[in-house]
C-alpha atoms as a PDB file:
ATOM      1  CA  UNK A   1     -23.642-118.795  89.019  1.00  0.00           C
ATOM      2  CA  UNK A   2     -25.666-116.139  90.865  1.00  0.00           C
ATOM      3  CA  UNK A   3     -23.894-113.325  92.061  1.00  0.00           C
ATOM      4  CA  UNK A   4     -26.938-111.176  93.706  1.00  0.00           C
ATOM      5  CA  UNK A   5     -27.706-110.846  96.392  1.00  0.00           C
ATOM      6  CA  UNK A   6     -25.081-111.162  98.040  1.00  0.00           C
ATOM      7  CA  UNK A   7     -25.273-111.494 101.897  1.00  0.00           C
ATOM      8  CA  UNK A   8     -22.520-111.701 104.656  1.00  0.00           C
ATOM      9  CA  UNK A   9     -20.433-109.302 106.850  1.00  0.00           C
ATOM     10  CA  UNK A  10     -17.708-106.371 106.432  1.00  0.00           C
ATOM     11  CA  UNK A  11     -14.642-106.297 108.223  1.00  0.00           C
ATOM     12  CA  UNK A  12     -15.624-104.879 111.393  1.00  0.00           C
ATOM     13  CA  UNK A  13     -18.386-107.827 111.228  1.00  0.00           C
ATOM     14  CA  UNK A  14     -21.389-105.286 110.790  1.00  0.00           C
ATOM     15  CA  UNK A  15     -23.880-107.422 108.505  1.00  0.00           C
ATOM     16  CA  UNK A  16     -23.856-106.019 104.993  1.00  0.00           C
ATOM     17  CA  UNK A  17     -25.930-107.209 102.023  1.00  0.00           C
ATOM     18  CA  UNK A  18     -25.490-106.039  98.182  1.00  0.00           C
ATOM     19  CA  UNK A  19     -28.163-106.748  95.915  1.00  0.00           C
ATOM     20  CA  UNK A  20     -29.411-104.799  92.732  1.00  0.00           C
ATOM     21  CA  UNK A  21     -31.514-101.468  93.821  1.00  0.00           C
ATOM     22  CA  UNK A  22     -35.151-101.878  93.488  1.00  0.00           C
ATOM     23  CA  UNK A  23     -37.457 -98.853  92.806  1.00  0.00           C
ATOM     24  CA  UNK A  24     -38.480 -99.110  96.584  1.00  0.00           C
ATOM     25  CA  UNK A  25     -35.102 -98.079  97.297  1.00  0.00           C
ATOM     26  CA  UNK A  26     -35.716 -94.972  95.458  1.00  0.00           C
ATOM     27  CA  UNK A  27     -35.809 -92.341  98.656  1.00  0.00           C
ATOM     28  CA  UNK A  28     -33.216 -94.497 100.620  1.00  0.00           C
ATOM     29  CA  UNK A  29     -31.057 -94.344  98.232  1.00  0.00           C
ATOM     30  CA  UNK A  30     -31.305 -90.276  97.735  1.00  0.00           C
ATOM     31  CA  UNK A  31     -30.611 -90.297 101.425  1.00  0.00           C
ATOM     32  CA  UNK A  32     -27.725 -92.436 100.961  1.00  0.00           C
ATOM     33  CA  UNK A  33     -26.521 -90.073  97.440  1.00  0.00           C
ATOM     34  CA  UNK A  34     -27.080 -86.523  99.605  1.00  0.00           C
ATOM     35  CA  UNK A  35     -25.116 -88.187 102.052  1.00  0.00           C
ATOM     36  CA  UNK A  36     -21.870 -88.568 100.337  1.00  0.00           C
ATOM     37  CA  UNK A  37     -21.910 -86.122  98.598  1.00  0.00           C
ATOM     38  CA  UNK A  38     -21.941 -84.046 102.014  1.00  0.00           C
ATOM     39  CA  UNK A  39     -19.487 -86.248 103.632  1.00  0.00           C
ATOM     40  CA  UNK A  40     -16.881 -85.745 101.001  1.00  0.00           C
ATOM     41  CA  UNK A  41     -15.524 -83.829  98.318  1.00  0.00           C
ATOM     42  CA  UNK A  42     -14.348 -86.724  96.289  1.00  0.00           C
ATOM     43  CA  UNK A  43     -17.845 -87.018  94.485  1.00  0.00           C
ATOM     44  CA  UNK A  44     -18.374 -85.301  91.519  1.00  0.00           C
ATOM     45  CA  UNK A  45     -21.289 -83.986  92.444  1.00  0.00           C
ATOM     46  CA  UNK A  46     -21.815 -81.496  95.386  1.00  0.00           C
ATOM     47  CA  UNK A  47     -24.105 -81.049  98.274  1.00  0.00           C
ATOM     48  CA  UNK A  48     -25.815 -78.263  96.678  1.00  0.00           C
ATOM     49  CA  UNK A  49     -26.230 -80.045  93.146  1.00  0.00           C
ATOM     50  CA  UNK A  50     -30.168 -80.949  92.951  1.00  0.00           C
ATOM     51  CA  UNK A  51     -30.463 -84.487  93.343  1.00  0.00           C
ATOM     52  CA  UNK A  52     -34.021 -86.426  91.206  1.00  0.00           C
ATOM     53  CA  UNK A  53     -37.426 -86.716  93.358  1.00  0.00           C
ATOM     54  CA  UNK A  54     -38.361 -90.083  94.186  1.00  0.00           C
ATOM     55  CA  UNK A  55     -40.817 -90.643  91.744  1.00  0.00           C
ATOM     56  CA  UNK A  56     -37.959 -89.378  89.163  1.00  0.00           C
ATOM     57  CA  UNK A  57     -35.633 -91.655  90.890  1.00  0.00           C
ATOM     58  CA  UNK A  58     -37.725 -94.569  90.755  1.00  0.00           C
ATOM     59  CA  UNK A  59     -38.579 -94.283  86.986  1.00  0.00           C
ATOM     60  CA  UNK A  60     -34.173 -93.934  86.204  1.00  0.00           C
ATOM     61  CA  UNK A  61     -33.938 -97.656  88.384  1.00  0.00           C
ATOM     62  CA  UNK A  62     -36.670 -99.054  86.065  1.00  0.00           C
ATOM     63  CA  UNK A  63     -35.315 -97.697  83.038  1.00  0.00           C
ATOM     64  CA  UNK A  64     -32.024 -98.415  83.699  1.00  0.00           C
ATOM     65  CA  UNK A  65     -33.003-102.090  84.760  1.00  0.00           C
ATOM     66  CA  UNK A  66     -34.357-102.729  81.493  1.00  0.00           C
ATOM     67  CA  UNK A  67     -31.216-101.665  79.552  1.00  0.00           C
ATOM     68  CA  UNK A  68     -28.420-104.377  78.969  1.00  0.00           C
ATOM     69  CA  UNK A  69     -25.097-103.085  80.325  1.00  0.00           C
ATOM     70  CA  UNK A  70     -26.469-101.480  82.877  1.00  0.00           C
ATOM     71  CA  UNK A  71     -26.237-102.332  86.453  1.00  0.00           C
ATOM     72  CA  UNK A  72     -27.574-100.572  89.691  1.00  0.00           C
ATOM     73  CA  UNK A  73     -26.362-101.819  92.996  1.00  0.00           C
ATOM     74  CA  UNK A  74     -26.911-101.046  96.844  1.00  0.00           C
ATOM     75  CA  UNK A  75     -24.907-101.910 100.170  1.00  0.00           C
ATOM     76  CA  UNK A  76     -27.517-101.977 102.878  1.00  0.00           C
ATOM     77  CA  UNK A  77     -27.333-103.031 106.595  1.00  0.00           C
ATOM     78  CA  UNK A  78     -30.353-105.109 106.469  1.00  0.00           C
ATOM     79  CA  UNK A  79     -33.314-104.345 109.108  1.00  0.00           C
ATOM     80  CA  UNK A  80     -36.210-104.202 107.465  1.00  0.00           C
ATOM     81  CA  UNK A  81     -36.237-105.403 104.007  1.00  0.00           C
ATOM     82  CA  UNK A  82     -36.517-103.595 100.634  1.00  0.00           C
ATOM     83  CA  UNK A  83     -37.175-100.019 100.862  1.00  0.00           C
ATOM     84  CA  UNK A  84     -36.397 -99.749 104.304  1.00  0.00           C
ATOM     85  CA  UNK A  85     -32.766-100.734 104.920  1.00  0.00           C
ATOM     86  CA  UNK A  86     -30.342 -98.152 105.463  1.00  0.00           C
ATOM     87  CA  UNK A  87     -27.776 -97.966 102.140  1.00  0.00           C
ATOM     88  CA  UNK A  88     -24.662 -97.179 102.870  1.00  0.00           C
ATOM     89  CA  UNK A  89     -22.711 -97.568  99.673  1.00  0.00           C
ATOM     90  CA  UNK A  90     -23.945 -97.468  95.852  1.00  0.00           C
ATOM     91  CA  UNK A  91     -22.539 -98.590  92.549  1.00  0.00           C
ATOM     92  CA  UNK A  92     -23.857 -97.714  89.286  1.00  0.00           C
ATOM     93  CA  UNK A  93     -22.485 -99.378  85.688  1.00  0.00           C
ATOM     94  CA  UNK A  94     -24.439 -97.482  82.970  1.00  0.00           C
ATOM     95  CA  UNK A  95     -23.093 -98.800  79.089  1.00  0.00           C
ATOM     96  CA  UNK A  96     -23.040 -96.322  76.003  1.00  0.00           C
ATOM     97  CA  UNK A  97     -26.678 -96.820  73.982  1.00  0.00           C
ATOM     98  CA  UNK A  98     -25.077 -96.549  70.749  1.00  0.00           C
ATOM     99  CA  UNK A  99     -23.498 -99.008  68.784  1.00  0.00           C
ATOM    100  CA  UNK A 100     -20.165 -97.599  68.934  1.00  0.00           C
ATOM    101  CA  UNK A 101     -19.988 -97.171  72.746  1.00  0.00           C
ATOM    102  CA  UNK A 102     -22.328 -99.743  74.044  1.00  0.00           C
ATOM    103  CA  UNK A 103     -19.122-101.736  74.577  1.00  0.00           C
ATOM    104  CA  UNK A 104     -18.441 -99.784  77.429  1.00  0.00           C
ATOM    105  CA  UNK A 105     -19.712 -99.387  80.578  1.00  0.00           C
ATOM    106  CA  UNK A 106     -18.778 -96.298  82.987  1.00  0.00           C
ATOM    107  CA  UNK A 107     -18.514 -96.912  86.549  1.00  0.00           C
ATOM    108  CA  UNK A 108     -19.529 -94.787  89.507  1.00  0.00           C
ATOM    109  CA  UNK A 109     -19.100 -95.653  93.463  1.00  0.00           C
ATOM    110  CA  UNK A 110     -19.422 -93.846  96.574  1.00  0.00           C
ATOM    111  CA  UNK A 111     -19.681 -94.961  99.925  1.00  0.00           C
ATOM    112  CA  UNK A 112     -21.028 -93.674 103.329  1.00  0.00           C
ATOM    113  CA  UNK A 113     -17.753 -92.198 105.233  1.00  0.00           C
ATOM    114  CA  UNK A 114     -18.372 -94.686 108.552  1.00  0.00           C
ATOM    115  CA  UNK A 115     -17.844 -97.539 106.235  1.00  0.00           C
ATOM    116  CA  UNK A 116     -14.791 -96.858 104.687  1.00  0.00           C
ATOM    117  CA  UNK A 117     -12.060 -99.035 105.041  1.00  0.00           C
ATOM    118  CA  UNK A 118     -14.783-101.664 106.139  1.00  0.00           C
ATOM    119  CA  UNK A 119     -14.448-103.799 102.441  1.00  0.00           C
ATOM    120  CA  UNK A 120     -17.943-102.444 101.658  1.00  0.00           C
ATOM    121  CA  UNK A 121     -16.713-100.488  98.302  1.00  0.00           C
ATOM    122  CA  UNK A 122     -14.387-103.323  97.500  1.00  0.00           C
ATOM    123  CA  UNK A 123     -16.974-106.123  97.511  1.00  0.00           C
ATOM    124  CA  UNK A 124     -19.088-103.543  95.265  1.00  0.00           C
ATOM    125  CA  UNK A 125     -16.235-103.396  92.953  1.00  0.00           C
ATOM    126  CA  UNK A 126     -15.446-107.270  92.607  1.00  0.00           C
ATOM    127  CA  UNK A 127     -19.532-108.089  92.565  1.00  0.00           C
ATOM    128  CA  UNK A 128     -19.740-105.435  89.541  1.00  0.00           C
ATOM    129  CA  UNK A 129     -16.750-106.325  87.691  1.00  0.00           C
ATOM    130  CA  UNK A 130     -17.876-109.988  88.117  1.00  0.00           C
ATOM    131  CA  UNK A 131     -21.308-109.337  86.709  1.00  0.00           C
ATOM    132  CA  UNK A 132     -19.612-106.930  83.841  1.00  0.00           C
ATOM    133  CA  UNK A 133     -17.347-109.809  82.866  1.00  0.00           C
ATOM    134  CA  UNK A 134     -20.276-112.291  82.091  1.00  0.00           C
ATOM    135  CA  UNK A 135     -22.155-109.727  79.718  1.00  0.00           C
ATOM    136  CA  UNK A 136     -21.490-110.446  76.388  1.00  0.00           C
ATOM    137  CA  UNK A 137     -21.775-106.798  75.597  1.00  0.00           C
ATOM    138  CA  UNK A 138     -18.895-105.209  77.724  1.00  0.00           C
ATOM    139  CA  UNK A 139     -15.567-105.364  76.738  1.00  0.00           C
ATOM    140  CA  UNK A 140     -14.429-102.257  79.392  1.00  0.00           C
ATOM    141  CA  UNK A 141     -14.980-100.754  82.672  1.00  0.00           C
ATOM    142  CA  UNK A 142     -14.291 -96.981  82.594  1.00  0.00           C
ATOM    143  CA  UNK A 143     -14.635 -94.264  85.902  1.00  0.00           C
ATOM    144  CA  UNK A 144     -12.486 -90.996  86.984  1.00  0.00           C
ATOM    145  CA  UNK A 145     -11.246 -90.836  89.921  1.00  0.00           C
ATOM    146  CA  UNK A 146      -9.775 -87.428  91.351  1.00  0.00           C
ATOM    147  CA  UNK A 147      -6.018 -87.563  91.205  1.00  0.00           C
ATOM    148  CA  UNK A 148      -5.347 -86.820  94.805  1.00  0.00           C
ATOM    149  CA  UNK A 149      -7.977 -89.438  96.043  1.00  0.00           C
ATOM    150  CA  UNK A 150      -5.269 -92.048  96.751  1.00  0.00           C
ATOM    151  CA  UNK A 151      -6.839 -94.763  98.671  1.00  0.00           C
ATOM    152  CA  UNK A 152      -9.375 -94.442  96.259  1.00  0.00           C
ATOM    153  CA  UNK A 153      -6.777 -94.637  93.373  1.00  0.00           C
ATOM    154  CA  UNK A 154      -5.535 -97.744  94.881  1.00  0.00           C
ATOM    155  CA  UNK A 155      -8.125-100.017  95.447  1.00  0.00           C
ATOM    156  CA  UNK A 156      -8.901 -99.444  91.482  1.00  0.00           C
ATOM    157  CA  UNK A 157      -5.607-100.782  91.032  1.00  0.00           C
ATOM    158  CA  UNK A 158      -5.806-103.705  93.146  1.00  0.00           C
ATOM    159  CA  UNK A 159      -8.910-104.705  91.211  1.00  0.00           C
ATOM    160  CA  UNK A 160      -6.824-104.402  87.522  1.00  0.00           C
ATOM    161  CA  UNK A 161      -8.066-100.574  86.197  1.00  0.00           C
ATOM    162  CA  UNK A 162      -4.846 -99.211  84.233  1.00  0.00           C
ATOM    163  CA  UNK A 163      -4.520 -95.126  84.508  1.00  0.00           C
ATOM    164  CA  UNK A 164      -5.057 -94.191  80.744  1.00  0.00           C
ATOM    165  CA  UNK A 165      -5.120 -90.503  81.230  1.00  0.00           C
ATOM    166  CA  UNK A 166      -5.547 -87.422  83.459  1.00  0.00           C
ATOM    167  CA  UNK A 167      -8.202 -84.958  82.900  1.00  0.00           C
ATOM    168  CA  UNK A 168      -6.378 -81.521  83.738  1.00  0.00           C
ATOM    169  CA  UNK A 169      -8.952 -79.050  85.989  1.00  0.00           C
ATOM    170  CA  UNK A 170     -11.907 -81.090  85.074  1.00  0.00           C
ATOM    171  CA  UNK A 171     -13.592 -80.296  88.382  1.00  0.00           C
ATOM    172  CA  UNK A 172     -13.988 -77.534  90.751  1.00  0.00           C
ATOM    173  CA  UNK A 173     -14.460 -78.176  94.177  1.00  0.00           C
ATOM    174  CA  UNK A 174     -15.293 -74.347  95.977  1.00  0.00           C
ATOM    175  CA  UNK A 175     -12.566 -72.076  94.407  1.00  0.00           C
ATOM    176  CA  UNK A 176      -9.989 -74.820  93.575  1.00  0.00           C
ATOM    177  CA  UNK A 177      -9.577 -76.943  89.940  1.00  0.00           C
ATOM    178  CA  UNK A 178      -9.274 -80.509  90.790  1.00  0.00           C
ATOM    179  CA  UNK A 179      -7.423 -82.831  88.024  1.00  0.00           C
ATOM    180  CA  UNK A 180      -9.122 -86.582  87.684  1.00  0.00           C
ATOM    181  CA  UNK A 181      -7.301 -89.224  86.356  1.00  0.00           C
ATOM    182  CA  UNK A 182      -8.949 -91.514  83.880  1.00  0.00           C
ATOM    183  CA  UNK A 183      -8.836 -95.286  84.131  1.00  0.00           C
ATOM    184  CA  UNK A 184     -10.226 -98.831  82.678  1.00  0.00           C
ATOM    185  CA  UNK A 185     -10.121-102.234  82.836  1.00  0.00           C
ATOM    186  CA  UNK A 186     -10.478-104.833  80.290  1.00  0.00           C
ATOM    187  CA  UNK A 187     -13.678-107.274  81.376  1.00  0.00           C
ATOM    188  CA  UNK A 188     -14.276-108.994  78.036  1.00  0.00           C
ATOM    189  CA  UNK A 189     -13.396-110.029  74.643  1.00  0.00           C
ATOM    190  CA  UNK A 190     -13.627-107.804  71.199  1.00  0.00           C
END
């Protein structure tokens, strides 16, 4: 079964296609990254955290291509092919390295603001956890997610994460501590 790339439409029928980032979409995707994390404050990162140069970014895709666990994907409105479509929504899966938390991969989403509510991060989420649940190395799906993001919240729900804890002023956003609430899902067997 091949998952990638996947091509079709959101649901405002804007084309969308979601394939696995290539280092050519190294500076598209820092566009896409400085984006978010200027659009919103639910990204644990902030506009005035550096983000890598493109020749740094390109060498993390090809390492983290290489690795098994590990999983890199873009949402792009295709136009012009690789390294030239706009992304507008990114999904990284990145496993432990060690063999006590290689079983595990972390999870970590955003999406641009205009496509929100569009389906775009929730066909990221099922392609991902689809992919995660035919490694033979995962066995969970781990992310934080800040507690007062709800839609956020929910569509980790709908897809089968379980709350498993909350992380009390674990992030600061200007002058104010933010809790996150910690959350899996189950994608293979022990």
């Amino acid at each position: 079964m091949r998952l990638l790339p996947w091509t079709g439409h959101d649901a405002r029928g804007e084309r969308l296609e979601i394939r696995e980032a290539h280092r050519r979409d190294a500076a598209r995707l820092l566009e896409h990254m400085a984006a978010i994390v200027a659009e919103t404050e639910f990204m644990l990162q902030a506009a005035e955290d550096p983000l890598p140069e493109v020749d740094e970014q390109r060498v993390l895709l090809d390492h983290f291509a290489r690795l098994k666990g590990c999983l890199q994907l873009v949402a792009v409105r295709p136009s012009g092919g690789v390294g030239r479509d706009p992304v507008v929504g990114s999904l990284s899966l990145i496993n432990g390295q060690t063999s006590r938390t290689r079983h595990i991969a972390h999870l970590g989403m955003g999406v641009r603001e205009s496509c929100w509510r569009r389906g775009v991060g929730s066909k990221l989420l099922d392609l991902a956890l689809t992919w995660a649940r035919a490694q033979p190395i995962l066995e969970r799906v781990t992310l934080q997610v800040y507690r007062r993001n709800a839609a956020a919240h929910a569509l980790y729900r709908s897809r089968g994460f379980v709350d498993e804890g909350e992380l009390i002023d674990e992030a600061r956003v200007g002058d104010t501590l933010e809790d996150l609430l910690g959350m899996s899902v189950d994608v293979g067997q022990p």
